[in-house]
N, C-alpha and C. Protein backbone atom coordinates (compact mmCIF):
# COMPACT_ATOMS: atom_id res chain seq x y z
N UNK A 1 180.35 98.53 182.28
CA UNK A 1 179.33 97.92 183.11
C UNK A 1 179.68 98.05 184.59
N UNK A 2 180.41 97.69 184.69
CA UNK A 2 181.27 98.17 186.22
C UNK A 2 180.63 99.29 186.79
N UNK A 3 180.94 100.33 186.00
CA UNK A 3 180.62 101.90 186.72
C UNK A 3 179.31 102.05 187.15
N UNK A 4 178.29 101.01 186.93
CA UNK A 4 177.31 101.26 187.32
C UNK A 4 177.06 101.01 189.21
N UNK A 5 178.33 100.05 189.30
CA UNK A 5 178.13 99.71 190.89
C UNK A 5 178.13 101.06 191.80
N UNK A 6 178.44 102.66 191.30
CA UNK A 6 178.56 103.89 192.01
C UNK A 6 177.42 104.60 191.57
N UNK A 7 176.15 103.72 190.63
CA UNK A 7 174.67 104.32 191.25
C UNK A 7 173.80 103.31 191.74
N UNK A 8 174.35 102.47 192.28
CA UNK A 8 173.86 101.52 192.94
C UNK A 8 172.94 101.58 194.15
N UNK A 9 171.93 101.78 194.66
CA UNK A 9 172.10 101.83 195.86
C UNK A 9 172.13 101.49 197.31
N UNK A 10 173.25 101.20 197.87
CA UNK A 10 173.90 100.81 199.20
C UNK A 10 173.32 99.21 199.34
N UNK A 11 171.90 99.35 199.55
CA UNK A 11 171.80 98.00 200.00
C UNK A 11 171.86 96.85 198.86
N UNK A 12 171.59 97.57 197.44
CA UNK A 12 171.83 96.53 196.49
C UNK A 12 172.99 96.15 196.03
N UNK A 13 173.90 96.65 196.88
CA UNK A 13 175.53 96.63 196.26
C UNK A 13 176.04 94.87 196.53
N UNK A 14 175.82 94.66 197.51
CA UNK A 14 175.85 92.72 197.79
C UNK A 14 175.78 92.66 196.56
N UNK A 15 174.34 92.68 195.73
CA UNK A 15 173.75 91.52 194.54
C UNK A 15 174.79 91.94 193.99
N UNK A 16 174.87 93.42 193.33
CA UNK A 16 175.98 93.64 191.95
C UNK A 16 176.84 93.40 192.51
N UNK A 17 177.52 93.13 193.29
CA UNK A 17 179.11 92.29 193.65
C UNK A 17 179.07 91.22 193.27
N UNK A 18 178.07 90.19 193.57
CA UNK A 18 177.99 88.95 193.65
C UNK A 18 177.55 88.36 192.27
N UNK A 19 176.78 89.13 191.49
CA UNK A 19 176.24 89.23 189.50
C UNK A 19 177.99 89.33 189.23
N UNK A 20 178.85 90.15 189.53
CA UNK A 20 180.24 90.85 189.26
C UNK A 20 181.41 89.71 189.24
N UNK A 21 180.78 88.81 189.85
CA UNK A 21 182.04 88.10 190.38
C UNK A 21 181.65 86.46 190.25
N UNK A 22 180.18 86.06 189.80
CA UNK A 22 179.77 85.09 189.40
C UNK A 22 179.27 85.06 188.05
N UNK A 23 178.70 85.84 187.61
CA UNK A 23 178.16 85.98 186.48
C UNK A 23 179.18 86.84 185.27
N UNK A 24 179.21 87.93 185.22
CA UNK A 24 179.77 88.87 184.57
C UNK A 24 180.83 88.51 184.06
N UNK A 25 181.85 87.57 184.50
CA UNK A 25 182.69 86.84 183.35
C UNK A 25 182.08 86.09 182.40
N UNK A 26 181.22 84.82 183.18
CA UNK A 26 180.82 84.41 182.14
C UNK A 26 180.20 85.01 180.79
N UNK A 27 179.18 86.13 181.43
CA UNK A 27 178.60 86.78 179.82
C UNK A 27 179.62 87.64 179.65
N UNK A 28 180.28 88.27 180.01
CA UNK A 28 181.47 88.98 179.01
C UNK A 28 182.03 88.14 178.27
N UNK A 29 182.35 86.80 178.23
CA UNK A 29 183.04 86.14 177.85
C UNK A 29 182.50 85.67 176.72
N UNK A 30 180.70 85.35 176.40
CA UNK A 30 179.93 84.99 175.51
C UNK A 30 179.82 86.43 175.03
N UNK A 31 179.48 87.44 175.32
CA UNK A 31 179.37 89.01 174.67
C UNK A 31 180.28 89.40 173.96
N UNK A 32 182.11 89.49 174.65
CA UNK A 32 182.95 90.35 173.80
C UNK A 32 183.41 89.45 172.42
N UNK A 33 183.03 88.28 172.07
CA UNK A 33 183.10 87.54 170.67
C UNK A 33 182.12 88.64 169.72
N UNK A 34 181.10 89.28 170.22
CA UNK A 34 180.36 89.58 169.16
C UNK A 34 180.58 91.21 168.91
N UNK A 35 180.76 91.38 168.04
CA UNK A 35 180.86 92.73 167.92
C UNK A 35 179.90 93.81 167.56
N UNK A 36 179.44 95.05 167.88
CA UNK A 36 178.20 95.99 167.88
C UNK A 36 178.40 95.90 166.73
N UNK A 37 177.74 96.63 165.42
CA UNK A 37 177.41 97.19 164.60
C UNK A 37 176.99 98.80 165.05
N UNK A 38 177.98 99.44 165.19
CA UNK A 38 177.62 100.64 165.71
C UNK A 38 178.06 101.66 163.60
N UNK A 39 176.72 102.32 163.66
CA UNK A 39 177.21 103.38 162.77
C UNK A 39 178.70 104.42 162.80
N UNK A 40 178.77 104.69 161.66
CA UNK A 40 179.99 105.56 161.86
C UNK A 40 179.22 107.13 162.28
N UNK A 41 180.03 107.79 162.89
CA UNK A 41 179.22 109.08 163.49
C UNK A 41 179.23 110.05 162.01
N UNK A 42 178.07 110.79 162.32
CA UNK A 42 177.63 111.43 161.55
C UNK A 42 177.34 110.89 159.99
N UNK A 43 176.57 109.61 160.29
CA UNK A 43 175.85 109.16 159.29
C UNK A 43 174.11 108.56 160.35
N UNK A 44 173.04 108.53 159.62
CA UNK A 44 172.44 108.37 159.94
C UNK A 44 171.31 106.88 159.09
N UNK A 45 170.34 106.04 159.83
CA UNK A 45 169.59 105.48 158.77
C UNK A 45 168.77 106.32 157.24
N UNK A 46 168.53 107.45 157.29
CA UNK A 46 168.06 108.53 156.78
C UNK A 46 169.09 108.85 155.76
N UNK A 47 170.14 108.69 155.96
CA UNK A 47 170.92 108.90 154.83
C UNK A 47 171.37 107.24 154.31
N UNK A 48 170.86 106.55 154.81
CA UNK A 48 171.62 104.90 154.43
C UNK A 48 170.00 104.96 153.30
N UNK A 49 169.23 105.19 153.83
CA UNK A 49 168.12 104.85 152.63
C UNK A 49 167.09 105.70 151.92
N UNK A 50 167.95 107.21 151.97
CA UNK A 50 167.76 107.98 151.19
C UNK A 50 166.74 107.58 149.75
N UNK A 51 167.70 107.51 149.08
CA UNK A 51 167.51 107.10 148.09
C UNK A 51 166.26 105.85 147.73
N UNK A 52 166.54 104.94 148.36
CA UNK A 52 165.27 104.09 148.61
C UNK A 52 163.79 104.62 148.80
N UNK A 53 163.77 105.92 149.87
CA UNK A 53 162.73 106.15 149.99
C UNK A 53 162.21 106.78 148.82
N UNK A 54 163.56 107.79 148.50
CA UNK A 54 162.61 108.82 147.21
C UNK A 54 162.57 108.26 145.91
N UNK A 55 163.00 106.78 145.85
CA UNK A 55 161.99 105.85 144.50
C UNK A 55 160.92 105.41 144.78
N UNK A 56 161.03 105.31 146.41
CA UNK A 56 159.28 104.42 146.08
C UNK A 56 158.49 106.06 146.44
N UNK A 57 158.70 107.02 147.25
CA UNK A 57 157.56 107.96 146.81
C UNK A 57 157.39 108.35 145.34
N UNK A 58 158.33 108.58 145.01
CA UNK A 58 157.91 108.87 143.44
C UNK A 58 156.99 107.44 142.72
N UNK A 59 157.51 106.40 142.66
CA UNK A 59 156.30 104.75 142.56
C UNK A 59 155.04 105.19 143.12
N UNK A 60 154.86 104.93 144.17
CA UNK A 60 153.66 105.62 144.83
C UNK A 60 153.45 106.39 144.39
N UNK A 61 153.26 107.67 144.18
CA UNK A 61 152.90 108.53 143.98
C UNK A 61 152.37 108.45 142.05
N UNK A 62 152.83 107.74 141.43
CA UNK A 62 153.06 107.83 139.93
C UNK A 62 151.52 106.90 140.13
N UNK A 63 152.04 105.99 140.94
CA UNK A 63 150.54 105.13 140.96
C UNK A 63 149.29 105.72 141.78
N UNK A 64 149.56 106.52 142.34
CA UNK A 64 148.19 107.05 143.31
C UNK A 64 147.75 108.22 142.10
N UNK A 65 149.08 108.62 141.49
CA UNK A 65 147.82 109.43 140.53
C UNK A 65 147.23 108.87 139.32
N UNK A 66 147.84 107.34 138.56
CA UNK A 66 146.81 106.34 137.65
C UNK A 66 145.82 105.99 138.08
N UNK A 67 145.45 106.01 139.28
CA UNK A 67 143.95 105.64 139.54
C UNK A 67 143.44 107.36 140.33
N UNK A 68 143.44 108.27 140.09
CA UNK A 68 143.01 109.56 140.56
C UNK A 68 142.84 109.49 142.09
N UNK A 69 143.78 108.82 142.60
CA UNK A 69 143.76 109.17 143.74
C UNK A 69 142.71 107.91 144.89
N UNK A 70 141.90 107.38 143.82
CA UNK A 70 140.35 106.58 144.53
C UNK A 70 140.85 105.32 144.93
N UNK A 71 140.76 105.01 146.11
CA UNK A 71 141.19 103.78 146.63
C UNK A 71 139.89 103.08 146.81
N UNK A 72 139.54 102.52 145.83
CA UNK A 72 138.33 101.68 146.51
C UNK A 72 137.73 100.30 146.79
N UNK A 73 139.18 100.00 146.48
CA UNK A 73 139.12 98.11 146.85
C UNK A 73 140.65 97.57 147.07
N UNK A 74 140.51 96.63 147.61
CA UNK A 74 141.83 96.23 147.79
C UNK A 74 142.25 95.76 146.70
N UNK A 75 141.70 95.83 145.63
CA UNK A 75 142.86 95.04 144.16
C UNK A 75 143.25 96.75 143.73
N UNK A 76 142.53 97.69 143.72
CA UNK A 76 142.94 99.11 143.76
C UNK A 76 144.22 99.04 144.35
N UNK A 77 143.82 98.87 145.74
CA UNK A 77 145.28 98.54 146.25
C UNK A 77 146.50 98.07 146.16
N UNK A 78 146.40 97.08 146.01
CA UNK A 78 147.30 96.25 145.25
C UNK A 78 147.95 97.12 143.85
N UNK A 79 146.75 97.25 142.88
CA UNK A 79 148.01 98.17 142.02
C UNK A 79 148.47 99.35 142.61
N UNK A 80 147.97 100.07 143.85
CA UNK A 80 149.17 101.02 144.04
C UNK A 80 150.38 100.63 144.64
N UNK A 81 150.33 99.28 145.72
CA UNK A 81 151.65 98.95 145.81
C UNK A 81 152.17 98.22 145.49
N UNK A 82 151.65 97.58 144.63
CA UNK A 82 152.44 96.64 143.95
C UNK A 82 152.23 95.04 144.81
N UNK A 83 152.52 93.75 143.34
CA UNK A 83 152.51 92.71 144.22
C UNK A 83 153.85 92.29 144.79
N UNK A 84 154.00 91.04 145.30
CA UNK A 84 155.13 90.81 145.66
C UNK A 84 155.76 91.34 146.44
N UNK A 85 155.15 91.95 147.35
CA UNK A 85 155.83 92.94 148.58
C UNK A 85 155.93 91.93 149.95
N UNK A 86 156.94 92.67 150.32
CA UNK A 86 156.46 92.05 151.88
C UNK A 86 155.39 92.13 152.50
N UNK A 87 155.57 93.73 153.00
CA UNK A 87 154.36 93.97 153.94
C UNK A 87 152.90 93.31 153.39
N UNK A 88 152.17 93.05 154.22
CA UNK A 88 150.74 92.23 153.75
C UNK A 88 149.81 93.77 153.78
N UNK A 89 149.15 93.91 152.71
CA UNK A 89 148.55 94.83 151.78
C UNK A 89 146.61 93.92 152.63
N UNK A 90 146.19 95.03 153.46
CA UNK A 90 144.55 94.93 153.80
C UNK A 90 143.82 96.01 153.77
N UNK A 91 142.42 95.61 153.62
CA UNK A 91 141.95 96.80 153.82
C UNK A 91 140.81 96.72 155.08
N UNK A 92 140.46 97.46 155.49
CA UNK A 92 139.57 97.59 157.20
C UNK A 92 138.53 98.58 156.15
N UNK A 93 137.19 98.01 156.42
CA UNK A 93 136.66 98.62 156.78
C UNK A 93 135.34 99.17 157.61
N UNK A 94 135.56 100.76 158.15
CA UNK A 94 134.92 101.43 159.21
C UNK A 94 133.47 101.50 159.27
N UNK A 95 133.06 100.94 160.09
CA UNK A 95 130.88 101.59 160.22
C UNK A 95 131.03 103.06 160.59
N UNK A 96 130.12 103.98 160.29
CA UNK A 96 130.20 104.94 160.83
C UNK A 96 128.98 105.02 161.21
């Protein structure tokens, strides 16, 4: 955080001295207790839920083809994704 005071520029250097030397202990002091959750390199979310995804496309998909594909009500809906989900399951619909 420091290093940022050398793109500072000139006239704002007062404040970040004064954030530096009043402030900046204190939240370092509440900050370095907590530790990042930083991934390990060369892993990605994409590989953390791999697998997750390609059960529910295959689910989905097993269910979009028991009803041929026709979505035409929201209880339709519902059996393609199932109850008990999180996400809240609506349907909109468009005037044309």
């Amino acid at each position: 955080m420091e290093g940022i005071r050398a793109e500072v520029l000139p006239p704002n250097r007062k404040s970040i001295d004064e954030y530096f030397h009043f402030g900046w202990k204190f939240v370092h002091t509440l900050t370095a207790a907590v530790t990042p959750s930083v991934p390990e390199p060369g892993t990605s979310n994409l590989d953390r839920f791999k697998s997750y995804l390609e059960e529910e496309e295959a689910r989905l998909s097993t269910n979009l083809k028991a009803v041929d594909y026709i979505i035409d009500g929201t209880d339709t809906l519902t059996l393609i994704t199932g109850v008990g989900r999180i996400e809240k399951v609506g349907a909109r619909q468009y005037i044309q």
